[in-house]
PDB file of N, CA and C in Angstrom:
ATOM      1  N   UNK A   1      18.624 -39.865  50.046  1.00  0.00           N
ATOM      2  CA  UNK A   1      17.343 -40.333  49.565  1.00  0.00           C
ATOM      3  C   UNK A   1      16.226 -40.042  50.561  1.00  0.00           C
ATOM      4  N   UNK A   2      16.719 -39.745  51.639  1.00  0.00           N
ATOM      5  CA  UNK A   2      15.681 -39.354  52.894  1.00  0.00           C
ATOM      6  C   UNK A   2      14.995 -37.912  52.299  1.00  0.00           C
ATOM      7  N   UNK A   3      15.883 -37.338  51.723  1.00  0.00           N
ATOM      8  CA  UNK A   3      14.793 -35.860  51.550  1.00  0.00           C
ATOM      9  C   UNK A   3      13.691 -36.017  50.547  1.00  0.00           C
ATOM     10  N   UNK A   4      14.072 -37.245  49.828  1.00  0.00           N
ATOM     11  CA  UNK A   4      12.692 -37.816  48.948  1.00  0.00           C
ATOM     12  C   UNK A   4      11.691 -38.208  49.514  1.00  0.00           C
ATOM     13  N   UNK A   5      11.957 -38.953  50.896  1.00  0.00           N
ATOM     14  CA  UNK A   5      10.726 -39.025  51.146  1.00  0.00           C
ATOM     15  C   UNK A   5       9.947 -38.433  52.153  1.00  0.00           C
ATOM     16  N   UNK A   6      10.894 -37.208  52.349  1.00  0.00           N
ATOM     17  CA  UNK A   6      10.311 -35.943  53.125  1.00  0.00           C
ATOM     18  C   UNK A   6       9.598 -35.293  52.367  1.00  0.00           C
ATOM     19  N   UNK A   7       9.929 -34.802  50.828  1.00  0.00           N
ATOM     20  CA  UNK A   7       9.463 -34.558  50.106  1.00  0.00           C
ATOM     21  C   UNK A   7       8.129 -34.885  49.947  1.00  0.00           C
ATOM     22  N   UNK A   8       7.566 -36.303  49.493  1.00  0.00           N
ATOM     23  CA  UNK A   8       6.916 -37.180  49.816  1.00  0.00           C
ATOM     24  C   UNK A   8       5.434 -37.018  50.774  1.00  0.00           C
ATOM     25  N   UNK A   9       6.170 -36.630  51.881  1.00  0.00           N
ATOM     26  CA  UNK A   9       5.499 -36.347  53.201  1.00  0.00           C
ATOM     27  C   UNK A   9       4.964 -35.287  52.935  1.00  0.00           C
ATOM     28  N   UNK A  10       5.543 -34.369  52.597  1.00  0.00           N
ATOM     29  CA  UNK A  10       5.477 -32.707  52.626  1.00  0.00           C
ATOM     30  C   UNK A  10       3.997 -32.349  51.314  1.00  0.00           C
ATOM     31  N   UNK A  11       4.377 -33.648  50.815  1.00  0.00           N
ATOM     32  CA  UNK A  11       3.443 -33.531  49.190  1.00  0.00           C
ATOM     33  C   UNK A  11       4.108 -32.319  48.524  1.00  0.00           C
ATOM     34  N   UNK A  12       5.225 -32.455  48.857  1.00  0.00           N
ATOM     35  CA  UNK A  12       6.295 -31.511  47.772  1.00  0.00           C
ATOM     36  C   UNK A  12       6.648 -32.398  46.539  1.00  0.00           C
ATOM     37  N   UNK A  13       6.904 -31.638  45.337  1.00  0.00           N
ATOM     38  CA  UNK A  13       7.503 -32.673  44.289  1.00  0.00           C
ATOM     39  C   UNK A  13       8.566 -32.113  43.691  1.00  0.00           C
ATOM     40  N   UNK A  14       9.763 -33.316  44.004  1.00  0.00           N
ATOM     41  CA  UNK A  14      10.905 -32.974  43.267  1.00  0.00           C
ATOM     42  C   UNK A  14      11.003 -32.209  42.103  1.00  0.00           C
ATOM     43  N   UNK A  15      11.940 -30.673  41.693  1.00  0.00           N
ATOM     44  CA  UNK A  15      12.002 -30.747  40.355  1.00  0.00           C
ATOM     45  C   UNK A  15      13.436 -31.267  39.689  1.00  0.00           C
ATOM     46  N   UNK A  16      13.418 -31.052  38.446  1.00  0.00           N
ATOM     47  CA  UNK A  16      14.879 -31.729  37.729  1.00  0.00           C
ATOM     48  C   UNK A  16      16.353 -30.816  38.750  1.00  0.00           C
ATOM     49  N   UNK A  17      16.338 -30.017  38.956  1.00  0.00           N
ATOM     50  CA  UNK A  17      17.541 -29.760  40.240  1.00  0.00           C
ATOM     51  C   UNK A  17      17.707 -30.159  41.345  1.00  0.00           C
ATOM     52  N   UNK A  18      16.407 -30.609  41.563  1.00  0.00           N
ATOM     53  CA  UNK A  18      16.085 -31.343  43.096  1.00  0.00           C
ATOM     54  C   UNK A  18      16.908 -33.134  42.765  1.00  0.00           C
ATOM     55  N   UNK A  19      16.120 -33.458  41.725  1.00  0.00           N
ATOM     56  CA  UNK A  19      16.398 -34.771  41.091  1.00  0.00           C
ATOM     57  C   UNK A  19      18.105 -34.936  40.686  1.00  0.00           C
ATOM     58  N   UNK A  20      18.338 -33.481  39.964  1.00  0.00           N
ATOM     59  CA  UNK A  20      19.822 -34.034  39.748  1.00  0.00           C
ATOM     60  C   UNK A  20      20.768 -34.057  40.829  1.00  0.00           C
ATOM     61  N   UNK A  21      20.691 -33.139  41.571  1.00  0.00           N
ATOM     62  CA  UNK A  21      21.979 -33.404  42.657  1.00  0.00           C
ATOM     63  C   UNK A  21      21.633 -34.495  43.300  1.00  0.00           C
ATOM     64  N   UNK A  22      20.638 -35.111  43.606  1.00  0.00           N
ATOM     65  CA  UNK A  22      20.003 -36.484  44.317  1.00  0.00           C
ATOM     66  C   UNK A  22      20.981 -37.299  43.675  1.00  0.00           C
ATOM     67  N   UNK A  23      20.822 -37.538  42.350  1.00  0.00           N
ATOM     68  CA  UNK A  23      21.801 -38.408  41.509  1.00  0.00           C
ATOM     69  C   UNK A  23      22.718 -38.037  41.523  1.00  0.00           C
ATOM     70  N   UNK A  24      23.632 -36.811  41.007  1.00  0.00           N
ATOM     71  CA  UNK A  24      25.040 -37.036  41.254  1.00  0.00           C
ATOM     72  C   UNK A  24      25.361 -37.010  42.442  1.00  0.00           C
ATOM     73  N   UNK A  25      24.797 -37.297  43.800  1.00  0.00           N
ATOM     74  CA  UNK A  25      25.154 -37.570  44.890  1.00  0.00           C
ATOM     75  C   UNK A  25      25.858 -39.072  44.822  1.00  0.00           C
ATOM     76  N   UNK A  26      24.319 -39.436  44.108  1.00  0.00           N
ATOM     77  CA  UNK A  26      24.509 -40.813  44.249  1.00  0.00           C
ATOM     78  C   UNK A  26      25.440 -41.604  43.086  1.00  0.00           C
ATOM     79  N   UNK A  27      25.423 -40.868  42.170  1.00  0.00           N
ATOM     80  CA  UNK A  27      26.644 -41.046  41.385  1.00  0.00           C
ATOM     81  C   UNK A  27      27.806 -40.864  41.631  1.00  0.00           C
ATOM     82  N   UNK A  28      28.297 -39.933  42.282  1.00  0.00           N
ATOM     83  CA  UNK A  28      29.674 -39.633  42.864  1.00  0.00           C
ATOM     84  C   UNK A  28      30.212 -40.807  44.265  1.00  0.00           C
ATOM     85  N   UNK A  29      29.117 -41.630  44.715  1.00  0.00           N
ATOM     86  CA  UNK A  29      29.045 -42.379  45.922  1.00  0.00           C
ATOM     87  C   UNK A  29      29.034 -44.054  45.025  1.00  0.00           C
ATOM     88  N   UNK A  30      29.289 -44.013  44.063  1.00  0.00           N
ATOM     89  CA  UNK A  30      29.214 -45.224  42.854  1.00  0.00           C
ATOM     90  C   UNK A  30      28.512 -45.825  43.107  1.00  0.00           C
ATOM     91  N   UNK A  31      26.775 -44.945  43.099  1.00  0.00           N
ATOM     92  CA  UNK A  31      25.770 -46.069  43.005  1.00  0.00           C
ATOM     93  C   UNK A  31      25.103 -45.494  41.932  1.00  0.00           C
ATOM     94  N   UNK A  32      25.636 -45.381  40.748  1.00  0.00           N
ATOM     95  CA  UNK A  32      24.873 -44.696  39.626  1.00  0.00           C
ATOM     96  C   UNK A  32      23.917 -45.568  39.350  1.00  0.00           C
ATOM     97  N   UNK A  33      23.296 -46.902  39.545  1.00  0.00           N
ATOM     98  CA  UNK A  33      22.229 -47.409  39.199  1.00  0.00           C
ATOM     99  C   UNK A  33      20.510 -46.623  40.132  1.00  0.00           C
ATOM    100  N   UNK A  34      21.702 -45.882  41.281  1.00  0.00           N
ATOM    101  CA  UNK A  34      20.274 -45.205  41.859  1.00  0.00           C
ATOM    102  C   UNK A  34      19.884 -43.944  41.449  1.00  0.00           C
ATOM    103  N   UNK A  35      21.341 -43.249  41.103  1.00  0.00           N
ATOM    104  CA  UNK A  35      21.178 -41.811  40.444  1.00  0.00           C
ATOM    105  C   UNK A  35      20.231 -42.094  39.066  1.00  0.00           C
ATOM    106  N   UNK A  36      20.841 -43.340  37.710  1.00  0.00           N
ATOM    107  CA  UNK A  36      19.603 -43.058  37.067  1.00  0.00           C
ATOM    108  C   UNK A  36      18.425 -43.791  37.523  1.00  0.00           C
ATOM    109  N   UNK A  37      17.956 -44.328  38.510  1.00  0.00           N
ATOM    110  CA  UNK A  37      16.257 -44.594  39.069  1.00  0.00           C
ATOM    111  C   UNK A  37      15.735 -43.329  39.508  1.00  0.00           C
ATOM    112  N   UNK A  38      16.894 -42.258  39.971  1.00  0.00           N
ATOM    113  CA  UNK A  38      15.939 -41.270  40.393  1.00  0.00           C
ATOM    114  C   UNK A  38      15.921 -40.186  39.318  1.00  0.00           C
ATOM    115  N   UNK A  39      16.618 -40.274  37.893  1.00  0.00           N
ATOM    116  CA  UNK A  39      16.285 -39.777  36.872  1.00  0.00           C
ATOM    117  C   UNK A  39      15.290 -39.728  36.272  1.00  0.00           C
ATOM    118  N   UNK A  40      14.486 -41.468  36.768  1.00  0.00           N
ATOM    119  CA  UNK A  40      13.527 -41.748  35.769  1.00  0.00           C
ATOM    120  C   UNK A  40      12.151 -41.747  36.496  1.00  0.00           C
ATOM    121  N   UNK A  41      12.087 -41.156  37.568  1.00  0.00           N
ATOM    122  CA  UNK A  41      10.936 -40.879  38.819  1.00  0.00           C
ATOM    123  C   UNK A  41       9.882 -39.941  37.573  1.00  0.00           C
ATOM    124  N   UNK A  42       8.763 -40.477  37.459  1.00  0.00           N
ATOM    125  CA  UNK A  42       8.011 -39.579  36.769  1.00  0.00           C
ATOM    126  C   UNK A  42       7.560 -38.491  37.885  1.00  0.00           C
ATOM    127  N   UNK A  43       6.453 -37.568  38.037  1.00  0.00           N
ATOM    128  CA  UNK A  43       7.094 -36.909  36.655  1.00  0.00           C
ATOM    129  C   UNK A  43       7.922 -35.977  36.358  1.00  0.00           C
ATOM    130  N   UNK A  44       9.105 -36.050  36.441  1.00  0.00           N
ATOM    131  CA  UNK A  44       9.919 -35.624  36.083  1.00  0.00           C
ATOM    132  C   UNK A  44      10.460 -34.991  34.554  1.00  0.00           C
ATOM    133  N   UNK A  45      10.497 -33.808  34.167  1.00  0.00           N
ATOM    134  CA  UNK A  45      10.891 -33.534  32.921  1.00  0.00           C
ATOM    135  C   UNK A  45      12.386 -33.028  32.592  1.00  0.00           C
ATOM    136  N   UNK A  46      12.572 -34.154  31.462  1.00  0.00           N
ATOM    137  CA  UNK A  46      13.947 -33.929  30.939  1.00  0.00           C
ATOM    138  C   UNK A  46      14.431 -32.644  30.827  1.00  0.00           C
ATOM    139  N   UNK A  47      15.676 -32.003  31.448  1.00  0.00           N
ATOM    140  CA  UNK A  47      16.377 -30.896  30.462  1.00  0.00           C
ATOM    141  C   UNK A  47      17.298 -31.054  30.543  1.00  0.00           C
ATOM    142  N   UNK A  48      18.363 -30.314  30.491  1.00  0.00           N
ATOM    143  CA  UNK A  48      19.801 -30.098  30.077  1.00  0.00           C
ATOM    144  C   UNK A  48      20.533 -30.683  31.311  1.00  0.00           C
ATOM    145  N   UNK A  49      19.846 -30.553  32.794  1.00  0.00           N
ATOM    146  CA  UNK A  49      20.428 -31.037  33.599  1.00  0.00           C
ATOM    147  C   UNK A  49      20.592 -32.059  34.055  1.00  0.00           C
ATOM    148  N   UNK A  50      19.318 -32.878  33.707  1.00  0.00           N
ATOM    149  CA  UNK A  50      18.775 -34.363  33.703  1.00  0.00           C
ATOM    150  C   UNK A  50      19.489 -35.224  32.811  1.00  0.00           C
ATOM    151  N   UNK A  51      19.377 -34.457  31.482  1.00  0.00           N
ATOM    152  CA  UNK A  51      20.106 -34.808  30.729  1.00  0.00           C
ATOM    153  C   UNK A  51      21.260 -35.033  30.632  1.00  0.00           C
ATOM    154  N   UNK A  52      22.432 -34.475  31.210  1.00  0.00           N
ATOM    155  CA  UNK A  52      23.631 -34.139  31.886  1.00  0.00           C
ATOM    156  C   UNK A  52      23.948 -35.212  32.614  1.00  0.00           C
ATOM    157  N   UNK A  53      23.149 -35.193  33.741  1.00  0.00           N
ATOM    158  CA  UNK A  53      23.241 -35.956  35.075  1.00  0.00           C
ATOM    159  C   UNK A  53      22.885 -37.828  34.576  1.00  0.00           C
ATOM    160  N   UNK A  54      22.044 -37.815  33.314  1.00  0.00           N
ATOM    161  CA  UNK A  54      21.882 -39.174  33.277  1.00  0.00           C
ATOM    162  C   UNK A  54      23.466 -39.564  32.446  1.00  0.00           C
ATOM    163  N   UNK A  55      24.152 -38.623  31.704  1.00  0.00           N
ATOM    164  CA  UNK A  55      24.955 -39.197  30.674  1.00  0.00           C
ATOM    165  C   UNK A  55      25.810 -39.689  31.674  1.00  0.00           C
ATOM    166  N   UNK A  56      26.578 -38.785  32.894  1.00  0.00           N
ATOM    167  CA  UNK A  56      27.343 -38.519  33.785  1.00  0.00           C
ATOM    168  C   UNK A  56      27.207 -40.444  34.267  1.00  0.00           C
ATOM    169  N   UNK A  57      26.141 -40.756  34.834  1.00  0.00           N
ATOM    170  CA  UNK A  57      25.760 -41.828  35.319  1.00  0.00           C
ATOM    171  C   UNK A  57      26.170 -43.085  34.466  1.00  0.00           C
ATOM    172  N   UNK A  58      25.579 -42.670  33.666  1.00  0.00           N
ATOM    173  CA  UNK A  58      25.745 -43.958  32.503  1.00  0.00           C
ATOM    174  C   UNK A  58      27.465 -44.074  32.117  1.00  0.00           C
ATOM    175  N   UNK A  59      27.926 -42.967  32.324  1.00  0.00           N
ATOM    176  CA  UNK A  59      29.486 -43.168  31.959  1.00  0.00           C
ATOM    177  C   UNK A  59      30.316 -43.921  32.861  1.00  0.00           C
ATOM    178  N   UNK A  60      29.896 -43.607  34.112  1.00  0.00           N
ATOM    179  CA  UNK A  60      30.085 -44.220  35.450  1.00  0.00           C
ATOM    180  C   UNK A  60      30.014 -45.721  35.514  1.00  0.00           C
ATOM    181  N   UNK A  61      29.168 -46.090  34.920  1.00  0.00           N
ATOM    182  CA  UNK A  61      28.293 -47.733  34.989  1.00  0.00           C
ATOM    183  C   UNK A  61      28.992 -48.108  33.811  1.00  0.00           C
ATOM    184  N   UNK A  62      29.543 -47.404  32.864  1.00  0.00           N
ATOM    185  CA  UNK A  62      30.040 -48.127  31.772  1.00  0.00           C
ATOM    186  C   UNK A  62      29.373 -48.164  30.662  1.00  0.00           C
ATOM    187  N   UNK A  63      27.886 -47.623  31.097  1.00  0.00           N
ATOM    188  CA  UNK A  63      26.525 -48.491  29.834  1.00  0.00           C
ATOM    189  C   UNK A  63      27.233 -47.407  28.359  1.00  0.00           C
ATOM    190  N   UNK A  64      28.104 -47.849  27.681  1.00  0.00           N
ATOM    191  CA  UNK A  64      27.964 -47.055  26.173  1.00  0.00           C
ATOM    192  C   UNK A  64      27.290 -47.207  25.347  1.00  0.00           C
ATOM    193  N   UNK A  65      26.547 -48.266  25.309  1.00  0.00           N
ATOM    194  CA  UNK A  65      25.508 -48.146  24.380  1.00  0.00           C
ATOM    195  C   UNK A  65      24.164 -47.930  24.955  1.00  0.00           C
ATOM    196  N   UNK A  66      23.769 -47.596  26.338  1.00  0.00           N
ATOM    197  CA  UNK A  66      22.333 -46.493  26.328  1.00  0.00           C
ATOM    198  C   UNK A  66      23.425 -45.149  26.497  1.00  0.00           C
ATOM    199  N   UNK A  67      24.284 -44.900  26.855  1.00  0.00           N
ATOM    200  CA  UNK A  67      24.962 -43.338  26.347  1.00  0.00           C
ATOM    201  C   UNK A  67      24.253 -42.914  25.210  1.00  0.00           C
ATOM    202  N   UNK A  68      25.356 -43.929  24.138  1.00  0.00           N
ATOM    203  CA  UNK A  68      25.170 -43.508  22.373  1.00  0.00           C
ATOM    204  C   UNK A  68      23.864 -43.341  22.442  1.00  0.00           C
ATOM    205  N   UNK A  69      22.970 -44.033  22.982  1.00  0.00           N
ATOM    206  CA  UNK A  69      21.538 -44.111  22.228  1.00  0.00           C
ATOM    207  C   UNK A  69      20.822 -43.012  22.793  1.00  0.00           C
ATOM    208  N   UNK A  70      21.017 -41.941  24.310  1.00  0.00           N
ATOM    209  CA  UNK A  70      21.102 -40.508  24.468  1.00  0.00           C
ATOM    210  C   UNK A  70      21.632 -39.587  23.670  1.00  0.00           C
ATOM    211  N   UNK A  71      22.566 -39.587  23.028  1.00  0.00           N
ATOM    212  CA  UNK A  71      23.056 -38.777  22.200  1.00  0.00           C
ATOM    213  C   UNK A  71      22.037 -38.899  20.897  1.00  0.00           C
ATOM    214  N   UNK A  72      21.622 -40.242  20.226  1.00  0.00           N
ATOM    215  CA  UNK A  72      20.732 -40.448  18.959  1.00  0.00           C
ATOM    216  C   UNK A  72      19.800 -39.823  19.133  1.00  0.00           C
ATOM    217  N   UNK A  73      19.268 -39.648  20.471  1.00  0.00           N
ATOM    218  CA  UNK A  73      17.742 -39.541  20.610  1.00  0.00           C
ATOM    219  C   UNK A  73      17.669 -37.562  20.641  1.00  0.00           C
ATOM    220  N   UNK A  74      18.820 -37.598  21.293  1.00  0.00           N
ATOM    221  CA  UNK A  74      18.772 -35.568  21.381  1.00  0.00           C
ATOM    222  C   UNK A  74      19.047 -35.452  19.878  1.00  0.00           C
ATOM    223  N   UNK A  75      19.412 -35.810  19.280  1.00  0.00           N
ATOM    224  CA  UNK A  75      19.853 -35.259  17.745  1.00  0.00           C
ATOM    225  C   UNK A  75      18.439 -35.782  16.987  1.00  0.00           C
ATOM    226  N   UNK A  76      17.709 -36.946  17.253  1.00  0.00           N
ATOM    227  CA  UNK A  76      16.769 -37.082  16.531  1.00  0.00           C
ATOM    228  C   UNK A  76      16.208 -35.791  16.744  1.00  0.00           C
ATOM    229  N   UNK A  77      15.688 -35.339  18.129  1.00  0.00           N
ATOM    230  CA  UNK A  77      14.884 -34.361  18.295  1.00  0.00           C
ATOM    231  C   UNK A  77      15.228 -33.292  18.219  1.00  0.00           C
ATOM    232  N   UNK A  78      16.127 -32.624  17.253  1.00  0.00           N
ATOM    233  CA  UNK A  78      16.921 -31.615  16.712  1.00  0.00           C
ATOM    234  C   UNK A  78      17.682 -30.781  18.180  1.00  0.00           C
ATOM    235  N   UNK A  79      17.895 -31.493  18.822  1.00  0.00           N
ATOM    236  CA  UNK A  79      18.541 -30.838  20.221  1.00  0.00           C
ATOM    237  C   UNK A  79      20.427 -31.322  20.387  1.00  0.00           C
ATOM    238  N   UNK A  80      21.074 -29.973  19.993  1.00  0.00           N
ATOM    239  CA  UNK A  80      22.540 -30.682  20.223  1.00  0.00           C
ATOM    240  C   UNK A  80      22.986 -30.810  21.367  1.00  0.00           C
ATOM    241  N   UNK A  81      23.479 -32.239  21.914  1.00  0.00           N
ATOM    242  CA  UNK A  81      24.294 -32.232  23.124  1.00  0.00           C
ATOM    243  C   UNK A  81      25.262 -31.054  23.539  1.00  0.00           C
ATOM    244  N   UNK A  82      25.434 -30.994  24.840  1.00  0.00           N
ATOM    245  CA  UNK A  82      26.522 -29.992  25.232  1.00  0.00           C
ATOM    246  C   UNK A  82      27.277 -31.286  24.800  1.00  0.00           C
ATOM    247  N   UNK A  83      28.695 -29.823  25.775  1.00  0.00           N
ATOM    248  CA  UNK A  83      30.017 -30.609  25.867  1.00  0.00           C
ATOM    249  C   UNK A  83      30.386 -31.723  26.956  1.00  0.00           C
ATOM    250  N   UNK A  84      29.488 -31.475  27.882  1.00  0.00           N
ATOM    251  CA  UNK A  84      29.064 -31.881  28.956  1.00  0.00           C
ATOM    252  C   UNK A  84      28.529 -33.515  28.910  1.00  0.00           C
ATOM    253  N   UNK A  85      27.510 -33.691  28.245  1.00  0.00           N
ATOM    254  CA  UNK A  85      26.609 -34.458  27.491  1.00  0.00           C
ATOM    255  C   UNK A  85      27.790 -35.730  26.626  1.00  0.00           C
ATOM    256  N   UNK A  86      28.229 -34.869  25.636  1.00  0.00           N
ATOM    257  CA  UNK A  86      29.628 -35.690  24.702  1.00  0.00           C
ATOM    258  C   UNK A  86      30.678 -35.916  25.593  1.00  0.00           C
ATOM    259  N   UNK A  87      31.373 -35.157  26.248  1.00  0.00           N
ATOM    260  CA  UNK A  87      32.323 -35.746  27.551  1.00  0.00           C
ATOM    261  C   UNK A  87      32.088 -37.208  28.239  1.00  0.00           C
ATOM    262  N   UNK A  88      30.983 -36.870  28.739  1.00  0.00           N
ATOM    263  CA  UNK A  88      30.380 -38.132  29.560  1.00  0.00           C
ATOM    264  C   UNK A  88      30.095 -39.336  28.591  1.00  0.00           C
ATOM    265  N   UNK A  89      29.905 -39.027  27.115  1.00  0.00           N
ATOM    266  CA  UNK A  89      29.193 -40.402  26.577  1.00  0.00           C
ATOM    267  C   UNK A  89      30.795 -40.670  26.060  1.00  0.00           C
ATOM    268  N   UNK A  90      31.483 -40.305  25.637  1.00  0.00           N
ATOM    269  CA  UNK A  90      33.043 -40.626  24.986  1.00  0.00           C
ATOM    270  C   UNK A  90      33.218 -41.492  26.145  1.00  0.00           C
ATOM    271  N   UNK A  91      33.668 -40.633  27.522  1.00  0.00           N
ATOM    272  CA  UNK A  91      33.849 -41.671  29.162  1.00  0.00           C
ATOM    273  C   UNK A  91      33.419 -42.773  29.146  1.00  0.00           C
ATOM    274  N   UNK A  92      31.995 -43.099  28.610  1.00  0.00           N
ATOM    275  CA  UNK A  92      31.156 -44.241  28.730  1.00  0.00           C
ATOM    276  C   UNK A  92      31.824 -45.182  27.928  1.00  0.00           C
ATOM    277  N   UNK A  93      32.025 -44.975  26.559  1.00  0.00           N
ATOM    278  CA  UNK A  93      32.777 -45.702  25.684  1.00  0.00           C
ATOM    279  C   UNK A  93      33.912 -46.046  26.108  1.00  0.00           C
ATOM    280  N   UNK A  94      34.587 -45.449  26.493  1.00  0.00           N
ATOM    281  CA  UNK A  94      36.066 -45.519  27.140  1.00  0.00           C
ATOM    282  C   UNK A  94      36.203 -46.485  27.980  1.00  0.00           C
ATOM    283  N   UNK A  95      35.370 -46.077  29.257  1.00  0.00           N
ATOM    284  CA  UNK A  95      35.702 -47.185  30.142  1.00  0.00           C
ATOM    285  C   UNK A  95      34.822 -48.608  29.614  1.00  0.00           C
ATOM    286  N   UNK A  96      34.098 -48.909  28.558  1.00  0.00           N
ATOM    287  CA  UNK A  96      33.648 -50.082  28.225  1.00  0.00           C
ATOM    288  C   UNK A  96      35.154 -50.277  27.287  1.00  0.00           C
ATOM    289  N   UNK A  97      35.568 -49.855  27.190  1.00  0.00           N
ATOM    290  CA  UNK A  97      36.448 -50.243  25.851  1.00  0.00           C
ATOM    291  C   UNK A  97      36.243 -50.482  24.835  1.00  0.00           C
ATOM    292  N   UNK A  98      34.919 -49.512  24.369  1.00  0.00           N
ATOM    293  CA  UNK A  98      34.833 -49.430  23.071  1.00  0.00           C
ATOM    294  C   UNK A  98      35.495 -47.698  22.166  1.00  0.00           C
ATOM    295  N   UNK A  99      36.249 -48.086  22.182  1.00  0.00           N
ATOM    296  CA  UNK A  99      36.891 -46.866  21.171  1.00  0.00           C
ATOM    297  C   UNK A  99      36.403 -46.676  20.336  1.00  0.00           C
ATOM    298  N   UNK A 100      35.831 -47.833  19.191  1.00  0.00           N
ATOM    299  CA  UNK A 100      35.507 -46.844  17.558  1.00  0.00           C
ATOM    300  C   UNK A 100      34.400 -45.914  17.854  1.00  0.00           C
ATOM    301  N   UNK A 101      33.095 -46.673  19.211  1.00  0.00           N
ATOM    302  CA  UNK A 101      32.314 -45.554  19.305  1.00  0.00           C
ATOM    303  C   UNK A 101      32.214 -44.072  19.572  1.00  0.00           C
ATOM    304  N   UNK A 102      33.889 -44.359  20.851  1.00  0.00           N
ATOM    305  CA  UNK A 102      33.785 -42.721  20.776  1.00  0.00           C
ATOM    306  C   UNK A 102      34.687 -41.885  19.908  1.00  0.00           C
ATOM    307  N   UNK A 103      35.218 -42.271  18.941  1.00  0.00           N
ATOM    308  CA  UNK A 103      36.056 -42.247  18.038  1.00  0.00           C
ATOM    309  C   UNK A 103      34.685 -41.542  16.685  1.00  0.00           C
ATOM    310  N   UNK A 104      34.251 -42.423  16.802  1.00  0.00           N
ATOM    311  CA  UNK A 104      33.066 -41.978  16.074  1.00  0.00           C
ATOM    312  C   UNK A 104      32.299 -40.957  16.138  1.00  0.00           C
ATOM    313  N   UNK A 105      31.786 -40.656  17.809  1.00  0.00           N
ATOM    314  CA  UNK A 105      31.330 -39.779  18.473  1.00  0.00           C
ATOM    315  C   UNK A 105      32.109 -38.145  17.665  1.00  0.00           C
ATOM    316  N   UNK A 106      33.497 -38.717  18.273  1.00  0.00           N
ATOM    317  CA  UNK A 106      34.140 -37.428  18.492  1.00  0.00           C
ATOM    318  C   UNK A 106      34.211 -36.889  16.665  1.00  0.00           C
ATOM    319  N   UNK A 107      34.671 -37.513  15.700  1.00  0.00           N
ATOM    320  CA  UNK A 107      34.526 -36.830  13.752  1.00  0.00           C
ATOM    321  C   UNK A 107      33.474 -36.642  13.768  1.00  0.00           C
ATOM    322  N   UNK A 108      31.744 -37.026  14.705  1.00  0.00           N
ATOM    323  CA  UNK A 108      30.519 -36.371  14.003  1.00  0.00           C
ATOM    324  C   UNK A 108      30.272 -35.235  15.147  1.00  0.00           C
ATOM    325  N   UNK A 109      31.244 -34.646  15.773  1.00  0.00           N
ATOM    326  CA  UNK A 109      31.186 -33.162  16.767  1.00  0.00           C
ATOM    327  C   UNK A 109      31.961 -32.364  15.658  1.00  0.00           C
ATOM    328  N   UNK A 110      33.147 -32.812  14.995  1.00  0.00           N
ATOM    329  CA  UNK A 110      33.516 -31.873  13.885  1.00  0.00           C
ATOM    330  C   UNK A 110      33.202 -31.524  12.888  1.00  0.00           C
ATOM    331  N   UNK A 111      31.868 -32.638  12.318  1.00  0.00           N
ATOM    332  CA  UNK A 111      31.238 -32.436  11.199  1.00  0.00           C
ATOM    333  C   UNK A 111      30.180 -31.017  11.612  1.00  0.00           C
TER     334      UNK A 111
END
């Protein structure tokens, strides 16, 4: 988190690659509540990696229902999750112990 606020110093600004390995640092170190705070650092713009890196997090923490509700929100906006993306939110379900969700998840990837 120190290079953030070198960054900072520098009046450099993080971009979403800068931001994601920050988080899965800090995700892999099981503090995913900091990996997604530094997801949500404006301004920061969502993509595939952010996107990635927040599901990754949230699977970590357990949260399956803001997972699911990442997955609703890319499909509202006609954007299909990777595999990457669905991996991590099934995980999320899993380790909450909710099965029908990712059960669910997984028949609307075959539809």
């Amino acid at each position: 988190l120190q290079l953030l606020a070198d960054m900072e110093h520098d009046r450099v600004g993080p971009d979403s690659i800068v931001c994601s390995s920050m988080a899965t640092a800090c995700e892999r170190g099981d503090n995913w509540e900091a990996a997604l705070h530094l997801l949500e650092a404006p301004p920061l713009q969502e993509d595939v990696i952010t996107i990635g890196t927040r599901a990754s997090a949230l699977a970590r923490g357990a949260c399956w229902a803001e997972a699911v509700e990442l997955v609703a929100q890319l499909r509202s906006a006609a954007v299909q999750p990777n595999v990457q993306i669905l991996g991590a939110v099934t995980s999320a379900c899993e380790r909450a112990h909710h099965w029908t969700c990712s059960l669910e998840l997984l028949a609307s990837m075959v539809r």
